[in-house]
Protein backbone atom coordinates (compact mmCIF):
# COMPACT_ATOMS: atom_id res chain seq x y z
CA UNK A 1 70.20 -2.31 48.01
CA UNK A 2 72.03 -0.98 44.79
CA UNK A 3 73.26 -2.91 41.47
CA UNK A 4 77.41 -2.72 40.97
CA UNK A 5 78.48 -0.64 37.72
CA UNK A 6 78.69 -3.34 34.80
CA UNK A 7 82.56 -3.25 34.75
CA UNK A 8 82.75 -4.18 38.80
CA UNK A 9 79.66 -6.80 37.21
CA UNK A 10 82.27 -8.30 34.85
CA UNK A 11 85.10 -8.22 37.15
CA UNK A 12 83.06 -10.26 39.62
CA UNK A 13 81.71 -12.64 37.35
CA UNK A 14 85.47 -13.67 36.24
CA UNK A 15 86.22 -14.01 39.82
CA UNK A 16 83.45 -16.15 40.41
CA UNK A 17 83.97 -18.28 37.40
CA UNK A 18 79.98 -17.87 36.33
CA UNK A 19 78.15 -15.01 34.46
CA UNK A 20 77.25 -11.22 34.94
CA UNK A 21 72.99 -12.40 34.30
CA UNK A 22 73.55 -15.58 37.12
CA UNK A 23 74.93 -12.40 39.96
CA UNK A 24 71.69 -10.37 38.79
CA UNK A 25 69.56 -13.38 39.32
CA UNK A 26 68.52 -14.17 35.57
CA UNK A 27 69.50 -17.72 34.78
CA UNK A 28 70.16 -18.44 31.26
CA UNK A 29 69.61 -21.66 29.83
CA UNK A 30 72.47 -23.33 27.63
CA UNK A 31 71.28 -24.04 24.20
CA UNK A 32 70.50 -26.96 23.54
CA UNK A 33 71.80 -28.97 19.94
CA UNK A 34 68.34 -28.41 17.83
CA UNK A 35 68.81 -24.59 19.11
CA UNK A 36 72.40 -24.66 17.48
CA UNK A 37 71.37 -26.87 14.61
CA UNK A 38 68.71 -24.65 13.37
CA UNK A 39 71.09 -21.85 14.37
CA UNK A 40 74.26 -22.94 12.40
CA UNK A 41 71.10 -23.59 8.93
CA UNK A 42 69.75 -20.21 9.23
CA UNK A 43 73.33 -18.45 9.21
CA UNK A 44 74.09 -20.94 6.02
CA UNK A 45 71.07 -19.83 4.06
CA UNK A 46 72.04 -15.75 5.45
CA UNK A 47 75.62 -16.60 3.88
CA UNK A 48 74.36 -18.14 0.52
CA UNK A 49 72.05 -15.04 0.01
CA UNK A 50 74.74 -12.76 0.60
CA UNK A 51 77.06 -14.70 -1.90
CA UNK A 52 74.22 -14.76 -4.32
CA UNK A 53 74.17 -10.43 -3.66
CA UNK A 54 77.54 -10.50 -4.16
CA UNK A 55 77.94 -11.73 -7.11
CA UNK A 56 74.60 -10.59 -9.10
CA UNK A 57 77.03 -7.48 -7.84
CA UNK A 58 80.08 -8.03 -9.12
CA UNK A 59 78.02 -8.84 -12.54
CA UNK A 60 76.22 -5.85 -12.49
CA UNK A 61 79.19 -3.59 -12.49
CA UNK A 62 80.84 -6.03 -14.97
CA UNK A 63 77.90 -5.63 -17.47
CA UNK A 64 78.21 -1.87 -16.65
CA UNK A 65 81.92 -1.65 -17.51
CA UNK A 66 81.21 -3.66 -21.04
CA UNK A 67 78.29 -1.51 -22.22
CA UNK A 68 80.64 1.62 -21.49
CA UNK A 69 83.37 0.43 -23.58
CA UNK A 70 80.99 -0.68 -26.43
CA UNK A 71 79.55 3.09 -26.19
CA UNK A 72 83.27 4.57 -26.40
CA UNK A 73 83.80 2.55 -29.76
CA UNK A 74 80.49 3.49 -31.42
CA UNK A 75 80.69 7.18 -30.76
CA UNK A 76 84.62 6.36 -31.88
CA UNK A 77 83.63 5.30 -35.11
CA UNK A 78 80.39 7.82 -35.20
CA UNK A 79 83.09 10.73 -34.48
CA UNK A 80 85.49 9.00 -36.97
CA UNK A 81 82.99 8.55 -39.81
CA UNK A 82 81.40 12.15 -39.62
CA UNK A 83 84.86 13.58 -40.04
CA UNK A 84 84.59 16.82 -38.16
CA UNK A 85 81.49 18.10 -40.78
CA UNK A 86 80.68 20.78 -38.71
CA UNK A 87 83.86 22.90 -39.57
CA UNK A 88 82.59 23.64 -43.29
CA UNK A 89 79.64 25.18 -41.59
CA UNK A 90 78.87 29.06 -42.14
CA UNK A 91 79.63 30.56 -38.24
CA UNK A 92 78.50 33.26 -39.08
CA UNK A 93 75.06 32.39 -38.97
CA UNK A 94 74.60 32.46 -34.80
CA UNK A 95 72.27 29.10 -34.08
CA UNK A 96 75.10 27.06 -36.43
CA UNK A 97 77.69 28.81 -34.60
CA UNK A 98 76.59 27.45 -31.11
CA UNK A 99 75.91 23.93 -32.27
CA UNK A 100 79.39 24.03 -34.26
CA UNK A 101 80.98 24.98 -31.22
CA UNK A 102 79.12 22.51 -29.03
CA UNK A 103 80.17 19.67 -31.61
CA UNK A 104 83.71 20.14 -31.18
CA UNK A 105 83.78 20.97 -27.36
CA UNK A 106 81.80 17.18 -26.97
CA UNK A 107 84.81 15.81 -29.47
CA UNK A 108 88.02 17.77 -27.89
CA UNK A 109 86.66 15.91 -24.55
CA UNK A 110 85.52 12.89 -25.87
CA UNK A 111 88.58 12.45 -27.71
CA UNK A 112 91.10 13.33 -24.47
CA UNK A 113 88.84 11.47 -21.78
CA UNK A 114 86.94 8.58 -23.60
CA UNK A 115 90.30 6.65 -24.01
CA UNK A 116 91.42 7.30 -19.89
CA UNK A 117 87.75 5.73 -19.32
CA UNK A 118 87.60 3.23 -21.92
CA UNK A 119 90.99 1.27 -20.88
CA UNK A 120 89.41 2.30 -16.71
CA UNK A 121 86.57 -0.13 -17.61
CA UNK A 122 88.74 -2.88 -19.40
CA UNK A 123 90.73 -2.81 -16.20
CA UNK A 124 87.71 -2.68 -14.28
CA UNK A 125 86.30 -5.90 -16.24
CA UNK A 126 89.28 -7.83 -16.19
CA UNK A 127 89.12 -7.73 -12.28
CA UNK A 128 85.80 -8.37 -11.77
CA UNK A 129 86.43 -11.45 -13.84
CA UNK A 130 89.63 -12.65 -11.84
CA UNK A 131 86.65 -12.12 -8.74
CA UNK A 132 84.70 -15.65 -9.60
């Protein structure tokens, strides 16, 4: 007249030494080998694509890290070779003012956090290589 919650289901199943779809009346049918077979190929091809993901991944954020560091070093040397020209400027004209001011707020940062980020990536590349 009425179906047993599932955890009285379980508990009689164990008891009975069969399973909770055989006391509902649903037989299943045991796989057979070709069923596992083609089973056991389709999870190795799942597996290979996610290696392949993972590692077009990994060199991604490797390529990422390298083309960061070679950015650091060329506005480096860009900073380095313009030597600060912006602080013969006349500020008291207003429009060189603001980009004399914007200059050197982009080099007192770029100066203090490009060499924090710079050895971040090297350590960042170096791990991603160890990662093969």
């Amino acid at each position: 007249m009425s179906v047993p919650d599932s955890s009285m289901l379980i508990i009689l199943a164990n008891e009975l030494d069969t399973t909770v779809s055989e006391l509902l009346g649903e037989p299943v049918a045991e796989p057979t080998t070709d069923d596992l077979k083609i089973l056991s190929e389709e999870l190795e091809v799942i597996n290979l694509q996610l290696a392949k993901r993972s590692i077009t991944k990994v060199k991604t954020i490797r390529w990422i890290l390298i083309s960061l560091c070679a950015v650091i070093v060329v506005i480096f040397i860009a900073l380095a070779s313009t030597n600060s020209f912006y602080l013969n400027w006349n500020y008291n004209d207003p429009e060189l003012a603001v980009a004399g001011t914007i200059l050197h707020g982009f080099e007192f940062l770029f100066v203090r956090l490009a060499p924090i980020v710079f050895l971040t990536s090297v350590v960042g590349v170096v791990v991603t290589y160890k990662k093969r």
